[in-house]
C-alpha atoms as a PDB file:
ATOM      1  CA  UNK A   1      -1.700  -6.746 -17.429  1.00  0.00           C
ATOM      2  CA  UNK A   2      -4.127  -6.165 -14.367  1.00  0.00           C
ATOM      3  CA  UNK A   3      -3.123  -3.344 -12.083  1.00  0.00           C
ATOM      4  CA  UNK A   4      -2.960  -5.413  -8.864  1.00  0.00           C
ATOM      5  CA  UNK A   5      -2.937  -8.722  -9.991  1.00  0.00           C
ATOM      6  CA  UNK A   6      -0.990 -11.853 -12.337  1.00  0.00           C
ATOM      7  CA  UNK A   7       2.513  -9.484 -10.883  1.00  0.00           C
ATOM      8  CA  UNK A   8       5.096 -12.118 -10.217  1.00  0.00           C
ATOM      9  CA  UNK A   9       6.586 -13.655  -6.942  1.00  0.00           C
ATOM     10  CA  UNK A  10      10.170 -12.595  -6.218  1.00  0.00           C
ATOM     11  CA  UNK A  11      10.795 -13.467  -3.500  1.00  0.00           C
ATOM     12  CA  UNK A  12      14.168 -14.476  -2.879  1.00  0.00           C
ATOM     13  CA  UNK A  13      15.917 -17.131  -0.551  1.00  0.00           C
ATOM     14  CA  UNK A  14      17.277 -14.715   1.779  1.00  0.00           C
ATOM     15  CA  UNK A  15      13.191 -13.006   2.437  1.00  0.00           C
ATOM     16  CA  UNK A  16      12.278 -16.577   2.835  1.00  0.00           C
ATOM     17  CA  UNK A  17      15.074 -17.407   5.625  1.00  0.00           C
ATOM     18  CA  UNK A  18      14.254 -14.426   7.601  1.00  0.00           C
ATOM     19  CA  UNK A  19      10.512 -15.042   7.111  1.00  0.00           C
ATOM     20  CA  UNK A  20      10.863 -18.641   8.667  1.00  0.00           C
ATOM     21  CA  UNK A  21      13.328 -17.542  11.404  1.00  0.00           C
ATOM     22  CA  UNK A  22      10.564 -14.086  12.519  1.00  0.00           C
ATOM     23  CA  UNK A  23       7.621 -17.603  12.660  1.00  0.00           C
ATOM     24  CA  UNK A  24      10.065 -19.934  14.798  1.00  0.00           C
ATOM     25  CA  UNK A  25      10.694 -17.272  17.348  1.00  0.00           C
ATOM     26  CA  UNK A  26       7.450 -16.084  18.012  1.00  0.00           C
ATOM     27  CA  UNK A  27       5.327 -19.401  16.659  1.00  0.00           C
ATOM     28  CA  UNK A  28       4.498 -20.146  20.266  1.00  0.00           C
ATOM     29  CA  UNK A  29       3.375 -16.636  21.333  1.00  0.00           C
ATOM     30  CA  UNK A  30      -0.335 -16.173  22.398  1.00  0.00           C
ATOM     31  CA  UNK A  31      -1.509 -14.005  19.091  1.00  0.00           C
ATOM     32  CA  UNK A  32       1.743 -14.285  17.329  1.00  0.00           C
ATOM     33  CA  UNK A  33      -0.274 -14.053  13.316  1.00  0.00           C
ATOM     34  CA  UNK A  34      -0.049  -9.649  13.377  1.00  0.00           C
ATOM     35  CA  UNK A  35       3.409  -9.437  14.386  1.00  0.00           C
ATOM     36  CA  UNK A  36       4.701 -12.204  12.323  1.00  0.00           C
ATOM     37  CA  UNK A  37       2.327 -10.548   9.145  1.00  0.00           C
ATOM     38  CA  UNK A  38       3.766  -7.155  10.353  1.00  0.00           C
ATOM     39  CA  UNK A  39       7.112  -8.553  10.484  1.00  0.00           C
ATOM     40  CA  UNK A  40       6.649 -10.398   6.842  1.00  0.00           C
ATOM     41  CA  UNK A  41       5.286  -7.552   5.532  1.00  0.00           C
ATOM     42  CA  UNK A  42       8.544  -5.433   6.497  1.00  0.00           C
ATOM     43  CA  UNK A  43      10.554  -8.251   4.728  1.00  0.00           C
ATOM     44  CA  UNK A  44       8.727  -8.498   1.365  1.00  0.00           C
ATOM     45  CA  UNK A  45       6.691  -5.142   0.744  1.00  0.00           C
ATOM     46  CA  UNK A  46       3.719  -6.859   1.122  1.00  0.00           C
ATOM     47  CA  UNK A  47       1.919 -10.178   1.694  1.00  0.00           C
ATOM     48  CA  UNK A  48       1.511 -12.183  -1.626  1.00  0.00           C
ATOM     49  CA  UNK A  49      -0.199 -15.266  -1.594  1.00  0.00           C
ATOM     50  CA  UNK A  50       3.078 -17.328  -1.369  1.00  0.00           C
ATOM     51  CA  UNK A  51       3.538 -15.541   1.885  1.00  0.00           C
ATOM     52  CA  UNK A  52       0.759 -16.371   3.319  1.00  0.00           C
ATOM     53  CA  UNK A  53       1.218 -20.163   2.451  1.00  0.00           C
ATOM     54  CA  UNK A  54       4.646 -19.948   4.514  1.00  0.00           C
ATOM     55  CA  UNK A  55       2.675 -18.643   7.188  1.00  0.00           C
ATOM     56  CA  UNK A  56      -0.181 -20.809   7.797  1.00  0.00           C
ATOM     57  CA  UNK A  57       2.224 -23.619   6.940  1.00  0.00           C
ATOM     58  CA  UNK A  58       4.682 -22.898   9.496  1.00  0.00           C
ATOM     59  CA  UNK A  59       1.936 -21.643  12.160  1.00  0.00           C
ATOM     60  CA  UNK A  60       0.181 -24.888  11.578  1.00  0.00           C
ATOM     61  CA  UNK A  61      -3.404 -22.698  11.175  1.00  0.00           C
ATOM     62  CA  UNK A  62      -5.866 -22.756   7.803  1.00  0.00           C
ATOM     63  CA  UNK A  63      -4.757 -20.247   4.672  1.00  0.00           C
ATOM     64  CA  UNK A  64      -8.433 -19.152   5.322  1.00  0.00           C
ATOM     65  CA  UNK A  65      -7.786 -17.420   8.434  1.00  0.00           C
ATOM     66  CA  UNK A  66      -3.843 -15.858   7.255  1.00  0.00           C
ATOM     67  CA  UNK A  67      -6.149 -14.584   4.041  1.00  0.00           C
ATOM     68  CA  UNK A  68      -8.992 -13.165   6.838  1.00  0.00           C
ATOM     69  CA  UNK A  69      -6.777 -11.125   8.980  1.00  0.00           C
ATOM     70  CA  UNK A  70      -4.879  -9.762   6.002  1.00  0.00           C
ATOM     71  CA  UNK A  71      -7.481  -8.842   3.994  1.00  0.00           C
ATOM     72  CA  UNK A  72      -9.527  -6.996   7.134  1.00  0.00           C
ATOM     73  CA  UNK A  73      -6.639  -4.928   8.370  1.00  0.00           C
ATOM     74  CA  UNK A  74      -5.736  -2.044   6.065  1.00  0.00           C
ATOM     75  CA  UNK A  75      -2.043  -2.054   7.174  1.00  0.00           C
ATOM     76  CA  UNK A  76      -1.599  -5.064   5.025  1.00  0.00           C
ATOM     77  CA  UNK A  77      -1.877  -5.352   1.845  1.00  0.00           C
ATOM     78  CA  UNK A  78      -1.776  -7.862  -0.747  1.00  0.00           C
ATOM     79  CA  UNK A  79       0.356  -6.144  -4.002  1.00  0.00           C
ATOM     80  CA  UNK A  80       3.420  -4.402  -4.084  1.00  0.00           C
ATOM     81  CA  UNK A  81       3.815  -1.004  -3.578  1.00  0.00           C
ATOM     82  CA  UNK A  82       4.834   1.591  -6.202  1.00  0.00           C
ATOM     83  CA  UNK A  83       8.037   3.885  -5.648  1.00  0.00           C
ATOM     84  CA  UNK A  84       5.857   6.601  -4.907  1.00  0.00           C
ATOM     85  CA  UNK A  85       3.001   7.095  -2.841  1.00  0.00           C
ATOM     86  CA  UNK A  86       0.723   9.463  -3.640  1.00  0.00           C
ATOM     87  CA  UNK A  87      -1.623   9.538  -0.911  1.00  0.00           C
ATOM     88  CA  UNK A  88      -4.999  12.101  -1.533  1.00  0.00           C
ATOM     89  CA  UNK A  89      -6.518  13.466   1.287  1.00  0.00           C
ATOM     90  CA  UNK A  90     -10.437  13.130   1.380  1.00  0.00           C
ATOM     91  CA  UNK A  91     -10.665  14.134   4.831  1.00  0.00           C
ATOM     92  CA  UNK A  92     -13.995  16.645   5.049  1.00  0.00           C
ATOM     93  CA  UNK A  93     -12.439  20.258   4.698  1.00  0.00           C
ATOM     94  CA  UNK A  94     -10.096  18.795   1.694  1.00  0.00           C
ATOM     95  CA  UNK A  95     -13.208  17.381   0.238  1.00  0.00           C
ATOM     96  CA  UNK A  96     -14.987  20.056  -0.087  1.00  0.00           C
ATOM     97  CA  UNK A  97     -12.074  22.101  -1.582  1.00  0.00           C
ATOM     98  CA  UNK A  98     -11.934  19.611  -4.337  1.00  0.00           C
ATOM     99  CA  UNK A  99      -9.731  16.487  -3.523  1.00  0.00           C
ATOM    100  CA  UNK A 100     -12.197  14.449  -4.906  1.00  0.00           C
ATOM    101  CA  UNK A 101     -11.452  16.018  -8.411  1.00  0.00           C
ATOM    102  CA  UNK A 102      -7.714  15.768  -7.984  1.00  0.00           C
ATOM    103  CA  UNK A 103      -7.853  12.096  -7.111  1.00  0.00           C
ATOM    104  CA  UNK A 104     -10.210  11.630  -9.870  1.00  0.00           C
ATOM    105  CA  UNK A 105      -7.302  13.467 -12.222  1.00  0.00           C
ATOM    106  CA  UNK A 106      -4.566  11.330 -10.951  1.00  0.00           C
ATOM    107  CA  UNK A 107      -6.426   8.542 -11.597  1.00  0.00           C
ATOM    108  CA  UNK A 108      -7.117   9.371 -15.091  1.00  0.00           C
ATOM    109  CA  UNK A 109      -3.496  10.176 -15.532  1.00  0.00           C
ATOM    110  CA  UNK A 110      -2.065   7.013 -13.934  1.00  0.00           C
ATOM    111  CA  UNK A 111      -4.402   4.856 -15.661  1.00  0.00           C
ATOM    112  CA  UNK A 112      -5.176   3.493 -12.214  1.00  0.00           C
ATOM    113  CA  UNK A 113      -7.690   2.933  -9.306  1.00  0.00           C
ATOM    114  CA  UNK A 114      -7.775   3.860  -5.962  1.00  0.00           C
ATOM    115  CA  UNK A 115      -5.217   1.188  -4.330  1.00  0.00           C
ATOM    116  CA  UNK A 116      -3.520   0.179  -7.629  1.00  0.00           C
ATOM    117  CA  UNK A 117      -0.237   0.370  -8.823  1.00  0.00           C
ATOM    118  CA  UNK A 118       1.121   1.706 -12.209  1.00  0.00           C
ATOM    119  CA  UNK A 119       1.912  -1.212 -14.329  1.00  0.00           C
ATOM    120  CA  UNK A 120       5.744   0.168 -14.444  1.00  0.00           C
ATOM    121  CA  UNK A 121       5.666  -0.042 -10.125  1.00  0.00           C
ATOM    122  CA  UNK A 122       6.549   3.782 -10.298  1.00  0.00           C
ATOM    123  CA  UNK A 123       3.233   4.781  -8.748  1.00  0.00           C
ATOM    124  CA  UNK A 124       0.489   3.552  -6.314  1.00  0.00           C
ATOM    125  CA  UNK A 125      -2.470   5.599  -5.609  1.00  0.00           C
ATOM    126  CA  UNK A 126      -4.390   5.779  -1.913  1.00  0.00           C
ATOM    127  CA  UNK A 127      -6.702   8.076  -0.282  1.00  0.00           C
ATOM    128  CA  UNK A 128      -6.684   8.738   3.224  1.00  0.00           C
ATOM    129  CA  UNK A 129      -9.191  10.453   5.741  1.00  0.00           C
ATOM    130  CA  UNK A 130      -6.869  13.564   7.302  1.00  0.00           C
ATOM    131  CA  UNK A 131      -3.884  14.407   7.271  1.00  0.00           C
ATOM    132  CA  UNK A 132      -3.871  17.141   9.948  1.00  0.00           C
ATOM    133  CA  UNK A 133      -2.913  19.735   7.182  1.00  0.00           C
ATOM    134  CA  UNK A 134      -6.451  21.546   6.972  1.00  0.00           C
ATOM    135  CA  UNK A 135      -5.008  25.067   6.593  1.00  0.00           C
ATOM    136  CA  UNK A 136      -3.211  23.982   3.400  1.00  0.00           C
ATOM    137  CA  UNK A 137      -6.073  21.670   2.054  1.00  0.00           C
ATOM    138  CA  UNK A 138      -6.776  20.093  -0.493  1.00  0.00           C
ATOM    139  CA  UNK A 139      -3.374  18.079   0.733  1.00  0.00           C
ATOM    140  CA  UNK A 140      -1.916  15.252  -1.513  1.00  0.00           C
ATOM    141  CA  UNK A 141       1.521  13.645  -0.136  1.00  0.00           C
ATOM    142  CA  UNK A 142       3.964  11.897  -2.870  1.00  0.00           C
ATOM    143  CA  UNK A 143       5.929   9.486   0.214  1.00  0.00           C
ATOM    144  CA  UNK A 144       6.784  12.207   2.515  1.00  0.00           C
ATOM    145  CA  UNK A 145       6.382  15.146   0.059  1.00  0.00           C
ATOM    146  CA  UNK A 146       3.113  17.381   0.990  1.00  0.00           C
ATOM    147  CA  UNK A 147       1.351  19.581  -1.383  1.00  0.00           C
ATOM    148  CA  UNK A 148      -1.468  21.740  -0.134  1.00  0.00           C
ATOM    149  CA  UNK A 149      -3.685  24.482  -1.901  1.00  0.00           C
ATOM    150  CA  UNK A 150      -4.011  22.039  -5.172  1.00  0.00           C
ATOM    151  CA  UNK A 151      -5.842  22.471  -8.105  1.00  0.00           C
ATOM    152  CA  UNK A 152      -6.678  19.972 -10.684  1.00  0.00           C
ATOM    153  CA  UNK A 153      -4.007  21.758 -13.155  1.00  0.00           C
ATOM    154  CA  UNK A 154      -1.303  21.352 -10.540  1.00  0.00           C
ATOM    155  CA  UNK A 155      -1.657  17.417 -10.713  1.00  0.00           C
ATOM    156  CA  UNK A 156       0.718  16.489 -14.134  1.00  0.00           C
ATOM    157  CA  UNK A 157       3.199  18.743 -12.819  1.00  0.00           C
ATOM    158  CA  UNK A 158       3.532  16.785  -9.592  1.00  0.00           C
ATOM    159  CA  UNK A 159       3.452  13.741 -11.649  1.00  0.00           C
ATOM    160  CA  UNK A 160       6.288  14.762 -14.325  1.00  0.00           C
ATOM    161  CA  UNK A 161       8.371  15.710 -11.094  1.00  0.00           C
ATOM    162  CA  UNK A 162       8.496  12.193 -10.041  1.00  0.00           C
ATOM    163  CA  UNK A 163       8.600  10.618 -13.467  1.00  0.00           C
ATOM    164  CA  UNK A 164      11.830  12.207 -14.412  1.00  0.00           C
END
């Protein structure tokens, strides 16, 4: 199986209700497509491409331009997310402590890509810029969880903590 891709709609009626109820109440609204993506988004996790369909259905506007504005705004995205977020810092001053070699390591140890999820949906792997936590860097957060003054050993322990 692909990492972020061929993973199965299930949606259920109830995501699909609320979905077409958020696109009736603010279908008329002057730049209603973010909020009702935010919105959908909220409901289902993320924004498969069944979704979408709903969406430019409903809104009465291409699949081409749904697709556009999803795929340039980072806040969306367009496979489910893991349980756990681990989210590596590659801001400058965590850089050059050596984030770069602990995302590399938890890559090699999820068997996954920047962006991906883990096959099982345990795990999905992101980098981010800064995370305001410079003193303690290199930084890593799993969800809410931070972890500062890594090394690349300290990555399968943080792992098998969440695995368990």
């Amino acid at each position: 199986m692909a990492k972020n891709i061929a993973i199965p709609f299930k949606g259920t009626a109830e995501q699909e209700a609320l979905l077409r109820q958020v696109i009736a109440e603010h279908k008329s609204d002057k730049g209603a497509l973010m909020p009702i993506l935010q919105k959908a988004q909220e409901i289902y996790g993320y924004l498969p491409v069944e979704v979408q369909k709903i969406i430019a259905t409903e809104m009465d506007i291409s699949m081409e331009k749904v697709y556009g504005v999803v795929t340039f705004y980072s806040q969306f995205s367009l496979y489910p997310k893991g349980e756990y977020t681990i989210s590596v810092c590659l801001g400058t001053a965590c850089y050059v402590k050596g984030s770069g070699d602990i995302f590399d390591k938890l890559s090699e140890v999820l068997g996954i890509k920047g962006g991906e999820t883990t096959p099982d949906g345990k795990f999905t792997l992101v980098d981010c810029r800064c995370i305001g936590a410079c003193g303690l860097a290199p930084v890593l957060t799993v969800n809410d969880d931070v972890y500062g003054r890594l090394t690349v050993k300290d990555v399968e322990d943080i792992i098998a903590k969440y695995k368990g």
